[in-house]
C-alpha atoms as a PDB file:
ATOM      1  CA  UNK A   1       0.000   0.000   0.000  1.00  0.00           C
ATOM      2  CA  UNK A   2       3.101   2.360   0.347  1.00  0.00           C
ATOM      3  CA  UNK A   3       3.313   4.381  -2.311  1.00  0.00           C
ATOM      4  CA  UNK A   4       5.521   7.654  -1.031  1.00  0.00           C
ATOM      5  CA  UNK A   5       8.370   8.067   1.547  1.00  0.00           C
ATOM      6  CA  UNK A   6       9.176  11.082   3.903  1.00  0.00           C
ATOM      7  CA  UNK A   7      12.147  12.398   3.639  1.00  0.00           C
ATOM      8  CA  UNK A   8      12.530  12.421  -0.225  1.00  0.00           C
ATOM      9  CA  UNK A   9      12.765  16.648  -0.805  1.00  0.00           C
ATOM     10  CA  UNK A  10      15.599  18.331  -0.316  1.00  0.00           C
ATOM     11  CA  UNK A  11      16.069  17.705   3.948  1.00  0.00           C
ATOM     12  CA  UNK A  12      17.656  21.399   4.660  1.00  0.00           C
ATOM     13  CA  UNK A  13      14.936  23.328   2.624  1.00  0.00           C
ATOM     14  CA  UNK A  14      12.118  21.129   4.295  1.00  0.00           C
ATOM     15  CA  UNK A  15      13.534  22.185   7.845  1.00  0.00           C
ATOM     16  CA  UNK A  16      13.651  25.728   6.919  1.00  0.00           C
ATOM     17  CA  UNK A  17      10.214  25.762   6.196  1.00  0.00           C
ATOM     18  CA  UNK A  18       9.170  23.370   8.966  1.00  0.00           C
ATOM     19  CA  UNK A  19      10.664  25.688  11.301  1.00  0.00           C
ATOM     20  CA  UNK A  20      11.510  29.555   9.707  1.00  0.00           C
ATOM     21  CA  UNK A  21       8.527  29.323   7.329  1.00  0.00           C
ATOM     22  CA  UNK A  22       8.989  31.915   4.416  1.00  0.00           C
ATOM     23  CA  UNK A  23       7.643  34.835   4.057  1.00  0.00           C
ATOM     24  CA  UNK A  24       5.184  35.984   0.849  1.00  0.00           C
ATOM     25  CA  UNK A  25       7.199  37.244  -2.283  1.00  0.00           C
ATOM     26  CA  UNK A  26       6.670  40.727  -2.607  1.00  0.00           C
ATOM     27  CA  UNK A  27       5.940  40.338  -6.671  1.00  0.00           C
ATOM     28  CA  UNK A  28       4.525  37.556  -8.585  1.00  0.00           C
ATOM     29  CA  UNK A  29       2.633  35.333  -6.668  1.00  0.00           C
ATOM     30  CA  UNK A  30      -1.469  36.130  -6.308  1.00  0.00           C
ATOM     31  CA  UNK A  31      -2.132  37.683  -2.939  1.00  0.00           C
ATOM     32  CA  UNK A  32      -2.997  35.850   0.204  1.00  0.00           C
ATOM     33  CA  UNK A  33      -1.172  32.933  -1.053  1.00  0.00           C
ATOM     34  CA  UNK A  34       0.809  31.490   2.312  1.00  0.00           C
ATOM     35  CA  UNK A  35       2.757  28.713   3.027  1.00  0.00           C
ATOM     36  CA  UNK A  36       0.078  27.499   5.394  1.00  0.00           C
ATOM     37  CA  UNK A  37      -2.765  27.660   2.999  1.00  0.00           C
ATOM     38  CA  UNK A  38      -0.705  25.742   0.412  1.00  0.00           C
ATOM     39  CA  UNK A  39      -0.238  23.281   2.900  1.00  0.00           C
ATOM     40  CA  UNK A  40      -4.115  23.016   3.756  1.00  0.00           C
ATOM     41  CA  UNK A  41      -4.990  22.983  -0.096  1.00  0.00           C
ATOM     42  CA  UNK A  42      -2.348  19.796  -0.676  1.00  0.00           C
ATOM     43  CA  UNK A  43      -3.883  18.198   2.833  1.00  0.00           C
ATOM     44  CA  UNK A  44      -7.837  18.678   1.352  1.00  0.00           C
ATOM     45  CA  UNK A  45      -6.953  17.561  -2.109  1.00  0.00           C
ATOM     46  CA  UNK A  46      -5.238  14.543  -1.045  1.00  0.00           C
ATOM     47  CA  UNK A  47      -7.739  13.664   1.631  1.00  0.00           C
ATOM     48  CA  UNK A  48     -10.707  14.094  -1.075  1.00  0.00           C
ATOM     49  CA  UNK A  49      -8.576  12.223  -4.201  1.00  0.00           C
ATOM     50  CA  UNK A  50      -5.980  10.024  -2.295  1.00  0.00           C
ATOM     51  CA  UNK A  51      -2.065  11.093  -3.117  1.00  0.00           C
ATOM     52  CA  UNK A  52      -2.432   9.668  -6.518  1.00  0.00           C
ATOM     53  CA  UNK A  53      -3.813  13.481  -7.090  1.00  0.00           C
ATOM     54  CA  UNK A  54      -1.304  15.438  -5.632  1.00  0.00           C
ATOM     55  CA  UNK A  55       1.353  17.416  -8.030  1.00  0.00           C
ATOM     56  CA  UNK A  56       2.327  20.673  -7.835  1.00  0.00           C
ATOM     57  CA  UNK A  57       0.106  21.295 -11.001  1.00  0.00           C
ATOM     58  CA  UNK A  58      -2.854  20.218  -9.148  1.00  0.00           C
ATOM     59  CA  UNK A  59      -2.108  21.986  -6.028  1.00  0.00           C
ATOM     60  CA  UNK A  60      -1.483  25.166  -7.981  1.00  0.00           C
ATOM     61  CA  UNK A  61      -4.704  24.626  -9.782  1.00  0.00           C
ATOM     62  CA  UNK A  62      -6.798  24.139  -7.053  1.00  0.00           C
ATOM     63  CA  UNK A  63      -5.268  27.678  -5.613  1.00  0.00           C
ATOM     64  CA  UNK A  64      -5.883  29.417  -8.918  1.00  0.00           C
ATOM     65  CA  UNK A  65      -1.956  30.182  -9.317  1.00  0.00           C
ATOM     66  CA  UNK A  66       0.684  29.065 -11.935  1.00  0.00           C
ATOM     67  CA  UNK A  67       2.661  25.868 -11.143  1.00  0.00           C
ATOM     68  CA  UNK A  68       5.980  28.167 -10.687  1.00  0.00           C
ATOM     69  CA  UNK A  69       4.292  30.505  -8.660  1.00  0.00           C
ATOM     70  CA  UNK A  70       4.222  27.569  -6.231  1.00  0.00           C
ATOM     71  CA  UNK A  71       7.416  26.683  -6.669  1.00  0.00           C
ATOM     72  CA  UNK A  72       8.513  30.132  -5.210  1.00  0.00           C
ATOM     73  CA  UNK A  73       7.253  28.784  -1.759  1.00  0.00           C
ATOM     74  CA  UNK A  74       7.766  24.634  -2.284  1.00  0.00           C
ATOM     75  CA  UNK A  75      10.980  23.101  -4.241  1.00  0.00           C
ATOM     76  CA  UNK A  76       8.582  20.153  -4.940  1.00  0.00           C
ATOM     77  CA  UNK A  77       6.643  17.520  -4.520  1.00  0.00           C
ATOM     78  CA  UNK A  78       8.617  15.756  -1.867  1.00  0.00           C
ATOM     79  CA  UNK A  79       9.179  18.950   0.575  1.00  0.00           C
ATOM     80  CA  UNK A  80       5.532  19.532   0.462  1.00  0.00           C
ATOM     81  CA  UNK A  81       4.867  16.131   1.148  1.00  0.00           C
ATOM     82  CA  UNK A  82       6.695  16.427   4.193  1.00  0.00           C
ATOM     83  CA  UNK A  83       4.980  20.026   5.266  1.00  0.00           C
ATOM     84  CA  UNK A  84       1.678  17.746   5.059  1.00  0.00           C
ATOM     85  CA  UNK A  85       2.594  15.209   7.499  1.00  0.00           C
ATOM     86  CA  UNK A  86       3.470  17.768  10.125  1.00  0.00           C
ATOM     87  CA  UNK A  87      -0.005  19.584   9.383  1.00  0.00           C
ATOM     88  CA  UNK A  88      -2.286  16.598  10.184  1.00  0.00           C
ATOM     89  CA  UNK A  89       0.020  14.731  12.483  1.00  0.00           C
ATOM     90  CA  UNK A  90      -0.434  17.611  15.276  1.00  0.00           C
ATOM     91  CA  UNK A  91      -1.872  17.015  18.659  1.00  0.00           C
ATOM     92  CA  UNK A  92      -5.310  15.952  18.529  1.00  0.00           C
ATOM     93  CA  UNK A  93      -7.149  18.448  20.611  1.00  0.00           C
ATOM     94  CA  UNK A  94      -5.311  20.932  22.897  1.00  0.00           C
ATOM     95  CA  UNK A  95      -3.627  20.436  26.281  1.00  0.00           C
ATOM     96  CA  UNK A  96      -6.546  21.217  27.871  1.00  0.00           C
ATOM     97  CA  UNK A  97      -8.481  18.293  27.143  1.00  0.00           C
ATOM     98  CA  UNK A  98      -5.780  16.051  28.621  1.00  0.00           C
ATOM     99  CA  UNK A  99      -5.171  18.571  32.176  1.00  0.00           C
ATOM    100  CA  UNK A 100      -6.318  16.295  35.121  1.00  0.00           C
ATOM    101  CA  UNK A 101      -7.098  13.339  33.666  1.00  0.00           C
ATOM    102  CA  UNK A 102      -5.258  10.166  34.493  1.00  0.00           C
ATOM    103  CA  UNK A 103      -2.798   8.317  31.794  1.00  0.00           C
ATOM    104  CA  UNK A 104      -4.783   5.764  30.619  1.00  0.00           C
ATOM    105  CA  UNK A 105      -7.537   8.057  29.482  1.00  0.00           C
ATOM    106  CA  UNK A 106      -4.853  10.470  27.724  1.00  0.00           C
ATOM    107  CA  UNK A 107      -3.515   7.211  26.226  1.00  0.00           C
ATOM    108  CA  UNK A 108      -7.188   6.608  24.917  1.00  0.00           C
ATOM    109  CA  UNK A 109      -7.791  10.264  23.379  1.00  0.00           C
ATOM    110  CA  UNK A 110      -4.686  10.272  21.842  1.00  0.00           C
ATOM    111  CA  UNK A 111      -5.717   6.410  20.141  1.00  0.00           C
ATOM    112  CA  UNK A 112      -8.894   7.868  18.906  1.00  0.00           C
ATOM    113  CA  UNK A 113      -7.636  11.120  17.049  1.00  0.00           C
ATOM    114  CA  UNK A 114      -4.876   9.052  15.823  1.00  0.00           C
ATOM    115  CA  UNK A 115      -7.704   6.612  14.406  1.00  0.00           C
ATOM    116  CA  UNK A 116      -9.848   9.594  13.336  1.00  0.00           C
ATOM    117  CA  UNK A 117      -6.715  10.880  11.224  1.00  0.00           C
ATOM    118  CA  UNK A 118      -6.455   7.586   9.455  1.00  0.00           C
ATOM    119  CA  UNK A 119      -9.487   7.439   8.751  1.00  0.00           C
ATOM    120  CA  UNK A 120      -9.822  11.143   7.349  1.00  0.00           C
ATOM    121  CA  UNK A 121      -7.125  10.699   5.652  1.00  0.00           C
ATOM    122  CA  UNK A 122      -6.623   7.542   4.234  1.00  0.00           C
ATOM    123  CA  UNK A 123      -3.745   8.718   1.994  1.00  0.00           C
ATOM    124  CA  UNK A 124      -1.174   8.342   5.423  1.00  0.00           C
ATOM    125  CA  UNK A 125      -1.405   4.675   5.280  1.00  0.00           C
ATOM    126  CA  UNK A 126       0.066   5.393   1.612  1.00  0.00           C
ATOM    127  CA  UNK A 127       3.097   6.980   3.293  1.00  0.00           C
ATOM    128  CA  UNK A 128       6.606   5.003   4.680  1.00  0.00           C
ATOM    129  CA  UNK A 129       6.881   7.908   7.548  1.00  0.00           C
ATOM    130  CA  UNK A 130       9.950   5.444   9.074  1.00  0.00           C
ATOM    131  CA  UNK A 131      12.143   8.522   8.653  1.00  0.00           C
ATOM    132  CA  UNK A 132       9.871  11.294   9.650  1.00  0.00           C
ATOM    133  CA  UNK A 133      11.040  15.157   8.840  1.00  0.00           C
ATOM    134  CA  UNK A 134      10.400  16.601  12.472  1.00  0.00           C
ATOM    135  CA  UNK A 135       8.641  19.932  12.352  1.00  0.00           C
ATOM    136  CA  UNK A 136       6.814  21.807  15.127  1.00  0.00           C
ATOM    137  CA  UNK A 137       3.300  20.148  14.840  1.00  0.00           C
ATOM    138  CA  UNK A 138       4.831  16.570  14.907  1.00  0.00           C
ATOM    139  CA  UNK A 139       6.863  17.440  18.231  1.00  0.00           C
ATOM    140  CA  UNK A 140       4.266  19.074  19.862  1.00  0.00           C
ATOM    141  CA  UNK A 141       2.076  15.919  19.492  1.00  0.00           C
ATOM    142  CA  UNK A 142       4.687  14.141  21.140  1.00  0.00           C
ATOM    143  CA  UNK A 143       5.097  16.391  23.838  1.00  0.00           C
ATOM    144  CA  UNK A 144       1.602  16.789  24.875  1.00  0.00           C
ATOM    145  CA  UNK A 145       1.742  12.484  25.067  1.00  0.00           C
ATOM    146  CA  UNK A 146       4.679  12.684  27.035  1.00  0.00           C
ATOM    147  CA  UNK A 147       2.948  15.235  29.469  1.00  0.00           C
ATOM    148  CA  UNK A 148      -0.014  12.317  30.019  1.00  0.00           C
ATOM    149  CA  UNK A 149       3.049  10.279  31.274  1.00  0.00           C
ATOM    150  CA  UNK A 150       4.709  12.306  33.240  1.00  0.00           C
ATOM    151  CA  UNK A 151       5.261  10.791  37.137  1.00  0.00           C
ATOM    152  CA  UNK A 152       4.677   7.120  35.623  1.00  0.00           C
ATOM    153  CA  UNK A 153       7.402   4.428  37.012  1.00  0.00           C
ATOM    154  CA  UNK A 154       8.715   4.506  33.156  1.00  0.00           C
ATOM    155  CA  UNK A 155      11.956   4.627  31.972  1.00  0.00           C
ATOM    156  CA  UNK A 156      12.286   6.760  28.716  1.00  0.00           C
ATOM    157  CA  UNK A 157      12.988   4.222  26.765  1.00  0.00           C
ATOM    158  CA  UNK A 158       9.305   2.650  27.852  1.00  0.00           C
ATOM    159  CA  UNK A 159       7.424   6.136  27.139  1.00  0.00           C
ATOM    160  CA  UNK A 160       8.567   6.461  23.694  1.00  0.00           C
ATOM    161  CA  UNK A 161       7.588   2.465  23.406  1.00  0.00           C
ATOM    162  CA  UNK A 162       4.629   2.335  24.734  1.00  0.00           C
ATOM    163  CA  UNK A 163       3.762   5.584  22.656  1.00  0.00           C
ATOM    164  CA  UNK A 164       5.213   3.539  19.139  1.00  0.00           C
ATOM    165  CA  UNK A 165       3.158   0.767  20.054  1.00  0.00           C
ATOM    166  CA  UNK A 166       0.069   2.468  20.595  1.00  0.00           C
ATOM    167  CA  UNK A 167       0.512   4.030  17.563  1.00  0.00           C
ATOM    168  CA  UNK A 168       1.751   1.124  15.486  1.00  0.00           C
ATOM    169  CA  UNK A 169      -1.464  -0.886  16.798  1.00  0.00           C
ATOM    170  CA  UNK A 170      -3.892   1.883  15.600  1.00  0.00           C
ATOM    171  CA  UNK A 171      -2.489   2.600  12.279  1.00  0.00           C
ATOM    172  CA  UNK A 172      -3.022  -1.081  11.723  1.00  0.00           C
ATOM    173  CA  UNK A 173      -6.435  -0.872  12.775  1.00  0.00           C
ATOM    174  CA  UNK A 174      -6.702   1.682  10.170  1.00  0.00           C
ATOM    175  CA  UNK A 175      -5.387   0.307   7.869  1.00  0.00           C
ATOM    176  CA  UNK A 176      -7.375  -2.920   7.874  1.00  0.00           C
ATOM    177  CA  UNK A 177     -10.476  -0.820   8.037  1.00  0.00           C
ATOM    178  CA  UNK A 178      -9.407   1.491   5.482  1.00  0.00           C
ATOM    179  CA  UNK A 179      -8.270  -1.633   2.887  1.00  0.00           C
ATOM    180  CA  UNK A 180     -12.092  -3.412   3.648  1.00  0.00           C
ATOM    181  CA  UNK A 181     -14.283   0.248   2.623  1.00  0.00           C
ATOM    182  CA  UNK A 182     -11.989   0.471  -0.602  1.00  0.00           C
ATOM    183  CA  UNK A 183     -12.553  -2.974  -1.922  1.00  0.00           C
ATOM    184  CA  UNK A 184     -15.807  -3.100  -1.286  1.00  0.00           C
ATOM    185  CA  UNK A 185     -15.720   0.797  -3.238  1.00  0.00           C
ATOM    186  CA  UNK A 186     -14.187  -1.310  -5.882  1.00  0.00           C
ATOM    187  CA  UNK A 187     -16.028  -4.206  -6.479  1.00  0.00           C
ATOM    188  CA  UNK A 188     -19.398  -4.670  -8.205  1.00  0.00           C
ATOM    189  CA  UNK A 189     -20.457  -6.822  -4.971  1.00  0.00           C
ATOM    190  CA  UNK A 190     -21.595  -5.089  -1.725  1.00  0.00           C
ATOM    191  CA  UNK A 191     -19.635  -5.961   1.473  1.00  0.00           C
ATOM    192  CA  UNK A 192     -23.201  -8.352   2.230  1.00  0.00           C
ATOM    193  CA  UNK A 193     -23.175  -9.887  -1.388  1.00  0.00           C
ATOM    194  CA  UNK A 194     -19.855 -11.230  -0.805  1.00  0.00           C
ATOM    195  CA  UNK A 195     -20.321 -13.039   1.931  1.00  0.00           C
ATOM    196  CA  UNK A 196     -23.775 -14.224   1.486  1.00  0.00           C
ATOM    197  CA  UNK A 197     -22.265 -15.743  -1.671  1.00  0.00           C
ATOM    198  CA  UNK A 198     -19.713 -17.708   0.777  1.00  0.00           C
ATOM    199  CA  UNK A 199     -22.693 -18.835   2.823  1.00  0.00           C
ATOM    200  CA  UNK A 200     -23.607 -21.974   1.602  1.00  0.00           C
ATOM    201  CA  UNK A 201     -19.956 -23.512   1.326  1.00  0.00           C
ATOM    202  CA  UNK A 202     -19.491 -22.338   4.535  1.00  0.00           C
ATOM    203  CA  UNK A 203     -22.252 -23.871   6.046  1.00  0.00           C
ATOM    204  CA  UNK A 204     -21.122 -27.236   4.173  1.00  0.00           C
ATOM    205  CA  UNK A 205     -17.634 -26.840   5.360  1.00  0.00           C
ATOM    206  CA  UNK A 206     -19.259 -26.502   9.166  1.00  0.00           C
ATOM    207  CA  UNK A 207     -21.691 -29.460   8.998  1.00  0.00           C
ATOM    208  CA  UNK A 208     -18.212 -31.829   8.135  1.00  0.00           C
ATOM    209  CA  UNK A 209     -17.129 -31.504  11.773  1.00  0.00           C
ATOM    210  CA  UNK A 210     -13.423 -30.096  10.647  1.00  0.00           C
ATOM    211  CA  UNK A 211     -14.325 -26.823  12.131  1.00  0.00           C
ATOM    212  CA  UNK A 212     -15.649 -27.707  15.665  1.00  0.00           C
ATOM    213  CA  UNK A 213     -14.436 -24.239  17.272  1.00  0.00           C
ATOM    214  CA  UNK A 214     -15.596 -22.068  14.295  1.00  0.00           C
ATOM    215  CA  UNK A 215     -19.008 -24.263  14.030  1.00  0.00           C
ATOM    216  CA  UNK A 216     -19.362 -23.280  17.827  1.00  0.00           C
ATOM    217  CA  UNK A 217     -19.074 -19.630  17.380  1.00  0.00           C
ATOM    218  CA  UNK A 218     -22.249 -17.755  18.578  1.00  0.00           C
ATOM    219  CA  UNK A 219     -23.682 -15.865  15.310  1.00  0.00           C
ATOM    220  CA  UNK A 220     -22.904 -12.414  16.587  1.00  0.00           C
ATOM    221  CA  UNK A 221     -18.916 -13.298  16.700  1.00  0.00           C
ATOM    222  CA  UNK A 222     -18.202 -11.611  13.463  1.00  0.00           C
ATOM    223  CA  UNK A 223     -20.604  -8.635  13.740  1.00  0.00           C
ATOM    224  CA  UNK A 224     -18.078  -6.148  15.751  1.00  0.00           C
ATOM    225  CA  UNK A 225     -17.328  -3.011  14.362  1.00  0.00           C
ATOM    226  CA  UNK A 226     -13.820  -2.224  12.835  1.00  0.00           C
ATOM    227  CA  UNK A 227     -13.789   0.636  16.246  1.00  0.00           C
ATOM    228  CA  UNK A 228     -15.064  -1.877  18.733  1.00  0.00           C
ATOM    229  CA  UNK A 229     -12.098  -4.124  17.346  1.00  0.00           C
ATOM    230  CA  UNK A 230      -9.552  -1.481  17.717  1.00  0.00           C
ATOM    231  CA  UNK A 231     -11.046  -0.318  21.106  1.00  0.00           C
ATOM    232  CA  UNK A 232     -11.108  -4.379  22.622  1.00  0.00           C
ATOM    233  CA  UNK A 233      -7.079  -4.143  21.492  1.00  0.00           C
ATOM    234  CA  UNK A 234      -6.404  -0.750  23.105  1.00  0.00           C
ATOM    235  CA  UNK A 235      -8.098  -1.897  26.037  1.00  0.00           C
ATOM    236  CA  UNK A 236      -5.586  -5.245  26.073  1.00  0.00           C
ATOM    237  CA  UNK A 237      -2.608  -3.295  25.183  1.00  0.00           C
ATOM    238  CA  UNK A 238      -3.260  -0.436  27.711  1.00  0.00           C
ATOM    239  CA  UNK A 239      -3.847  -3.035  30.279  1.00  0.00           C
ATOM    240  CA  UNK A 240       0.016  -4.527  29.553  1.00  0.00           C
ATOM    241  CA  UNK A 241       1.493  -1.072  30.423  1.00  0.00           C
ATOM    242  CA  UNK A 242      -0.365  -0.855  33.422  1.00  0.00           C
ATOM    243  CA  UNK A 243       0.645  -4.097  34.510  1.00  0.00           C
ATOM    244  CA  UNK A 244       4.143  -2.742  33.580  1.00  0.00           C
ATOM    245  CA  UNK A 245       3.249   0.319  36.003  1.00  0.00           C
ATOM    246  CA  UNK A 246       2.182  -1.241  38.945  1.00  0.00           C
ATOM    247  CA  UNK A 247       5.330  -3.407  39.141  1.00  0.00           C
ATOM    248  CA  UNK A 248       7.794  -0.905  38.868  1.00  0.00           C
ATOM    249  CA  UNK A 249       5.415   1.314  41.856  1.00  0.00           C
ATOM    250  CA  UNK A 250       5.486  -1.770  43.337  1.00  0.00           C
ATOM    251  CA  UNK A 251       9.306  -2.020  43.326  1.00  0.00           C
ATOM    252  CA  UNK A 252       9.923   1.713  43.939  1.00  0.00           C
ATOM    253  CA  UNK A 253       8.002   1.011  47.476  1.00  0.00           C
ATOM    254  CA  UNK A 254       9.685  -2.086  48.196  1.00  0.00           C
ATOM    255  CA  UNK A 255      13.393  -0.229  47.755  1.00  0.00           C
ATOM    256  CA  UNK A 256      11.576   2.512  50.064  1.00  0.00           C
ATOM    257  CA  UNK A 257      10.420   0.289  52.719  1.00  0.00           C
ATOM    258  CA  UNK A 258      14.085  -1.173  52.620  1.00  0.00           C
ATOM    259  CA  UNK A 259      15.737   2.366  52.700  1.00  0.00           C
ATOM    260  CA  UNK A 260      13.757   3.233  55.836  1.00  0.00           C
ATOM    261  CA  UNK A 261      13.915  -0.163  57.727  1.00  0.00           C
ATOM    262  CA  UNK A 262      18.267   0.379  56.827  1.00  0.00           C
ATOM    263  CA  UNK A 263      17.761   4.049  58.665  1.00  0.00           C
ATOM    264  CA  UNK A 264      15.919   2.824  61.906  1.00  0.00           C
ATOM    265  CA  UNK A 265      18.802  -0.210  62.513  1.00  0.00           C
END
């Protein structure tokens, strides 16, 4: 499904405008044209028409400019590829939706706008981001997860891991979900047609007795949602870390109650 990298454009120039943005020519291009609203054009265009769309012809049509009027703000394809994934991979929310709340439901918000981005835009699952081009949105997003586990009995190592994993286990969700919606787009059967077509080879195939555990299944086994089966796995993964937790609090008291009974003798 990968069909574009990060990191492709020209790495200095991408940083520059990650971080220093540039400022509006002062002759040529049409006024009001930013670097932010060239960024939101590429991000609506590709979530409406997958990446398949995206040039800097297109992108410059859809703003009403000349292709090398864009190229005055972008060097190309690949840099503004990588202004895109900083865009939409910014915190979901603000801070002030995670203040006071406890880690696990921080860990939860942050799994269900990362879910809700995937699914908006479906084009990210197109995208190797294995060597991500760091800009201020991306951090931030990191930083406001890091702030849901501050105080936690985790090493660093852990917080970054358990933050990768979460992550990693969503996009696959996604992904999965994502794949099932387009092939049903692109068949001439409807998701029921084509199983109600397996049906009766199925049932034959259950009536042998080769399938005792799948015969057994109550008939409501298969009829979960693609967010109830991401949310059951959250729930199983998030329950890991906090066994994780709990052990290491555990152990922190245990080298406390030692410390002080050592002080007393």
């Amino acid at each position: 499904m990968t069909t574009e990298y990060s990191g492709t454009g020209d790495l200095t120039r991408t940083l520059d405008l990650l971080w220093r943005g540039k400022e509006q020519p002062s002759r040529g291009p049409k006024p009001g044209l930013t670097l932010e609203r060239i960024v939101a054009t590429a991000v609506a265009l590709a979530d409406d028409e997958g990446l398949s769309a995206l040039s800097m012809r297109r992108v410059a049509s859809e703003l009403g400019v000349g292709t090398m009027t864009l190229y005055r703000y972008v060097p190309g394809k690949g840099e503004l590829l990588d202004l895109m994934l900083d865009h939409v991979n910014g915190p979901a929310g603000d801070l002030d939706e995670y203040r006071g709340k406890d880690w696990r439901t921080s860990m939860e918000l942050i799994a269900e706008g990362a879910w809700k981005r995937y699914i908006n835009s479906p084009w990210l699952l197109q995208v190797s981001y294995v060597r991500p081009v760091l800009g201020p949105a991306s951090l931030m997003s990191v930083e406001f997860a890091l702030a849901a586990l501050d105080g936690l009995e985790l090493a660093g190592r852990e917080k970054i891991g358990l933050l990768s994993g979460l992550d990693n286990y969503v996009l696959g969700a996604a992904r999965t979900h994502v794949l099932q919606q387009q092939a049903t787009e692109r068949s001439s059967r409807s998701e029921r047609e084509f199983w109600d077509a397996q049906v009766p080879y199925l049932e034959r195939a259950m009536s042998t007795g080769q399938y005792p555990h799948l015969a057994a299944m109550p008939e409501d086994s298969f009829s979960m949602s693609a967010r109830e089966t991401m949310r059951l796995g959250l729930r199983a993964l998030l329950d890991g870390f906090q066994t994780l937790i709990d052990e290491r609090r555990a152990e922190t008291r245990k080298r406390g109650d030692a410390a002080r009974g050592d002080g007393e003798r």
